[in-house]
C-alpha atoms as a PDB file:
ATOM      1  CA  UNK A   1     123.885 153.253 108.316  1.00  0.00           C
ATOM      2  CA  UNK A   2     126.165 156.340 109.085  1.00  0.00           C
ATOM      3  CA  UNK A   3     129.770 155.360 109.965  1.00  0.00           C
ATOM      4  CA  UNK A   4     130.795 158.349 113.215  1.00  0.00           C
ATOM      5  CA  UNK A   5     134.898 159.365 112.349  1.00  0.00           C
ATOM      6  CA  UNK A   6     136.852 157.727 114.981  1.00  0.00           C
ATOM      7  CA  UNK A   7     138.887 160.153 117.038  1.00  0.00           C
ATOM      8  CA  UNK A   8     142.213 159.047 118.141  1.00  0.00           C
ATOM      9  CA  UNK A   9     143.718 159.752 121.359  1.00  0.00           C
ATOM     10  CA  UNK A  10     145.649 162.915 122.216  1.00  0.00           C
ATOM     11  CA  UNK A  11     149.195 161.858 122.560  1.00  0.00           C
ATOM     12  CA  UNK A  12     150.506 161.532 125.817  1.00  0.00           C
ATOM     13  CA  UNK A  13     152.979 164.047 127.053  1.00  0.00           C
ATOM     14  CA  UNK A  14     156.632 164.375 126.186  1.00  0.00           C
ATOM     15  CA  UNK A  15     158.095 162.227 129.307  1.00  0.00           C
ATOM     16  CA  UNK A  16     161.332 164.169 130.682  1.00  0.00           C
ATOM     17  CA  UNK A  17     163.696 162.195 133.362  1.00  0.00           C
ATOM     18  CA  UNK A  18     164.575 163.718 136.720  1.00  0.00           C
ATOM     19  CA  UNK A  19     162.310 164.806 139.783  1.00  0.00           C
ATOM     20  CA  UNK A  20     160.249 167.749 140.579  1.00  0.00           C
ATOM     21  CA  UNK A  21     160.212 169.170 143.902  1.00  0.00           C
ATOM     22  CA  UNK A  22     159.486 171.879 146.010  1.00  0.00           C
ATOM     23  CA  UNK A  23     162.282 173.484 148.286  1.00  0.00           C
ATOM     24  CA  UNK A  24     163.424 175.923 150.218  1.00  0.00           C
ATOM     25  CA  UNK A  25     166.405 177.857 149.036  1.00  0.00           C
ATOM     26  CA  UNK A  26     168.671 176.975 151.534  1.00  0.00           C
ATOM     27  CA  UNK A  27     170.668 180.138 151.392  1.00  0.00           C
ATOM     28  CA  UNK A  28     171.911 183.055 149.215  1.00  0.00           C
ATOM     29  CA  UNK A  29     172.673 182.104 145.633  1.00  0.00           C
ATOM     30  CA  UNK A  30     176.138 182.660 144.969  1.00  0.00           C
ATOM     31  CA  UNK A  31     178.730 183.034 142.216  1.00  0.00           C
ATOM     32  CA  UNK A  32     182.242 181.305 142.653  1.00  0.00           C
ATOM     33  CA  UNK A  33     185.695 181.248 140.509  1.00  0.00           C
ATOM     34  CA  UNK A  34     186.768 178.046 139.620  1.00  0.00           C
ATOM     35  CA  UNK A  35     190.861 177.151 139.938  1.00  0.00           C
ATOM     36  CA  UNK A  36     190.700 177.435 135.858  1.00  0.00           C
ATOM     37  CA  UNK A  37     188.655 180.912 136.042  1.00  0.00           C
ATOM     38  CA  UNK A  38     184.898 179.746 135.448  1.00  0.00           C
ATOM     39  CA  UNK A  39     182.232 181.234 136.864  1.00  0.00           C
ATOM     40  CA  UNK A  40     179.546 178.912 138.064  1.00  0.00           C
ATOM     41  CA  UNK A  41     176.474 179.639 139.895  1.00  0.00           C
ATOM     42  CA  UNK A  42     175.894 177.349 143.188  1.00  0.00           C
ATOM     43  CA  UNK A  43     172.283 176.894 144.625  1.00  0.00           C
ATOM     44  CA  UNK A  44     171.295 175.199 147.535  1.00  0.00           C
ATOM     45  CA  UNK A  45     167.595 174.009 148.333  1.00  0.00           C
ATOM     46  CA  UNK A  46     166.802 172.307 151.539  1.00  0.00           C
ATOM     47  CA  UNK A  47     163.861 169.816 151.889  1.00  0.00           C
ATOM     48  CA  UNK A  48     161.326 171.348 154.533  1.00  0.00           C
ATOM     49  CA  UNK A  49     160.443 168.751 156.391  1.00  0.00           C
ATOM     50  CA  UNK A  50     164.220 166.700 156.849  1.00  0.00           C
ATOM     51  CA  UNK A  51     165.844 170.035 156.448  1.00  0.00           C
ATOM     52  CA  UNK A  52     168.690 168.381 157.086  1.00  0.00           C
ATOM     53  CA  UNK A  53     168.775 166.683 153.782  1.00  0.00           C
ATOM     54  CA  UNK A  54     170.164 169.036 150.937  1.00  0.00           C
ATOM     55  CA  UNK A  55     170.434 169.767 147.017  1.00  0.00           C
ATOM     56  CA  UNK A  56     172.871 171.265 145.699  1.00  0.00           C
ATOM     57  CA  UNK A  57     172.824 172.731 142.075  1.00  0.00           C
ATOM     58  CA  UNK A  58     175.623 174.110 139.978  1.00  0.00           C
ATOM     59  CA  UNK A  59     174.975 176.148 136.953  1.00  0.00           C
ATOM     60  CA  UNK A  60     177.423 177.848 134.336  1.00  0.00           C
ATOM     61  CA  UNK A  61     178.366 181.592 134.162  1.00  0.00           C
ATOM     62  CA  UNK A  62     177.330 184.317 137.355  1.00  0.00           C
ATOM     63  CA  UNK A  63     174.078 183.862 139.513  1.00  0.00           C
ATOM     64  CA  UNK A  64     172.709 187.448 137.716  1.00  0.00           C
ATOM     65  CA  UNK A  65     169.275 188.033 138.806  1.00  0.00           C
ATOM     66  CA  UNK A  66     168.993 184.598 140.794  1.00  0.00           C
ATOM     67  CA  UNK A  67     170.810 186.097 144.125  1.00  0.00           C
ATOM     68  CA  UNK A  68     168.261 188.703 144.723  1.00  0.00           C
ATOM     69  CA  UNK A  69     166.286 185.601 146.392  1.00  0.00           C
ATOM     70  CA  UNK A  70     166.293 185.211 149.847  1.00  0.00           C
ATOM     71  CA  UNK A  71     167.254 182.530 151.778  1.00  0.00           C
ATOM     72  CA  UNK A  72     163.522 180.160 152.862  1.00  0.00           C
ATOM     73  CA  UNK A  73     162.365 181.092 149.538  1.00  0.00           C
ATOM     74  CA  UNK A  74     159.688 178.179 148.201  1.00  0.00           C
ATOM     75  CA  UNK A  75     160.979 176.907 144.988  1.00  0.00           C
ATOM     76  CA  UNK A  76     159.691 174.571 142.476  1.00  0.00           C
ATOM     77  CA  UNK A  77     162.073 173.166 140.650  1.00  0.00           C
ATOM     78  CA  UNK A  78     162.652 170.403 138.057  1.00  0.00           C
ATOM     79  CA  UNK A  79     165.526 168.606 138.303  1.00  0.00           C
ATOM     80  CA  UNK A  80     167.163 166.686 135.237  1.00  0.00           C
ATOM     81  CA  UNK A  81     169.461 164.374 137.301  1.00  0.00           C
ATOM     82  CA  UNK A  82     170.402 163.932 140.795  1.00  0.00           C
ATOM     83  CA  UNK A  83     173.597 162.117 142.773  1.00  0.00           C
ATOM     84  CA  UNK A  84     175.010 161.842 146.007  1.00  0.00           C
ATOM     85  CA  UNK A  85     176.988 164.644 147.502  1.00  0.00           C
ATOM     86  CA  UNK A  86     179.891 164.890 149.950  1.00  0.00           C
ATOM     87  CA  UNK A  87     178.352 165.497 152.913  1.00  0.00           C
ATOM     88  CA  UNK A  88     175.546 163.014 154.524  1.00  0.00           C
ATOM     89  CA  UNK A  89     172.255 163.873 153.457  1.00  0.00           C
ATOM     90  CA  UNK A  90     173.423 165.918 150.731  1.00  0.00           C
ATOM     91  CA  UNK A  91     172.479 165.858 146.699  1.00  0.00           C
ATOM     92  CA  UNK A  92     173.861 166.999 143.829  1.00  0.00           C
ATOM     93  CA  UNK A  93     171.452 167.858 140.856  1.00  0.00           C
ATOM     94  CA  UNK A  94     171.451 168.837 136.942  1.00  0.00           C
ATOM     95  CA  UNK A  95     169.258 171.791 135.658  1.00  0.00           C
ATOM     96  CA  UNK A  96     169.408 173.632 132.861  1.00  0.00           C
ATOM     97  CA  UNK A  97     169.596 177.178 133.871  1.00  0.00           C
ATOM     98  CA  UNK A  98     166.431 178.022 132.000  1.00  0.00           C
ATOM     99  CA  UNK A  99     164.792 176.264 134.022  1.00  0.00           C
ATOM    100  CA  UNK A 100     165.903 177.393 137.638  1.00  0.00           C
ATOM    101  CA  UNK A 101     165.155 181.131 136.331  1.00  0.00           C
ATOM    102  CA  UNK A 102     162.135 180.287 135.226  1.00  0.00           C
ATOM    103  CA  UNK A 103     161.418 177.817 138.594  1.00  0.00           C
ATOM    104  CA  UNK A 104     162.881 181.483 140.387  1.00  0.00           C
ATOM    105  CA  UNK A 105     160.519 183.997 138.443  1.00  0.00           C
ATOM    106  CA  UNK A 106     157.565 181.749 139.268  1.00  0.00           C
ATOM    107  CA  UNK A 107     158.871 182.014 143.203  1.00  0.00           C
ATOM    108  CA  UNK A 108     159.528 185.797 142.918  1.00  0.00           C
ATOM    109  CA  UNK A 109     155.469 186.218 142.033  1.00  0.00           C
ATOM    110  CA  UNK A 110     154.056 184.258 144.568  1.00  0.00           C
ATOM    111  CA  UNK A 111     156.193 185.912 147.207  1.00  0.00           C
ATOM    112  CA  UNK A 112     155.407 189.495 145.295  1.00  0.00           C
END
């Protein structure tokens, strides 16, 4: 009797926290000073069907190449963490910047 090799499993995928989504960018990407002289890079997506509910992401150093988007721009975008905001309806999420320019490229070619 011939014994068949077992195969084992392919392992599942590496499981990363947060939530995906897909939004539209709210309105132009900017770059702000902070009060110590940072410059951070604010985002804002809005959900398309409650558009009244809000993310809004904050990412180190000037927006470069990610305020040539314009505003109603779908993007997919993977968020790492997310709290409330300020305002009602309004969200406050963690990305790492590689990841919103490469969530923006990806938007930039389906709109090209």
């Amino acid at each position: 009797m011939s014994q068949t090799p077992k195969t084992t499993p392919a392992a599942p995928p590496a499981l990363s926290g947060g939530l995906h989504l897909q939004w539209l960018l709210a309105d132009d990407v900017r770059t702000i000073k902070t009060k110590s002289g940072e410059e951070k890079t604010v985002l804002e997506l809005r959900d398309p069907r409650r558009l009244s509910q809000s993310l809004v992401v904050w990412l180190d150093g000037p927006a470069g190449p990610l305020s040539g988007h314009q505003p109603g721009t779908v993007v997919q975008l993977h968020v790492e963490s997310v709290r409330s905001g300020r305002a009602r309806g309004e969200l406050m999420g963690n990305a790492s910047r590689a990841s919103v320019e490469a969530s923006f490229a990806r938007a930039a070619e389906a709109t090209a």
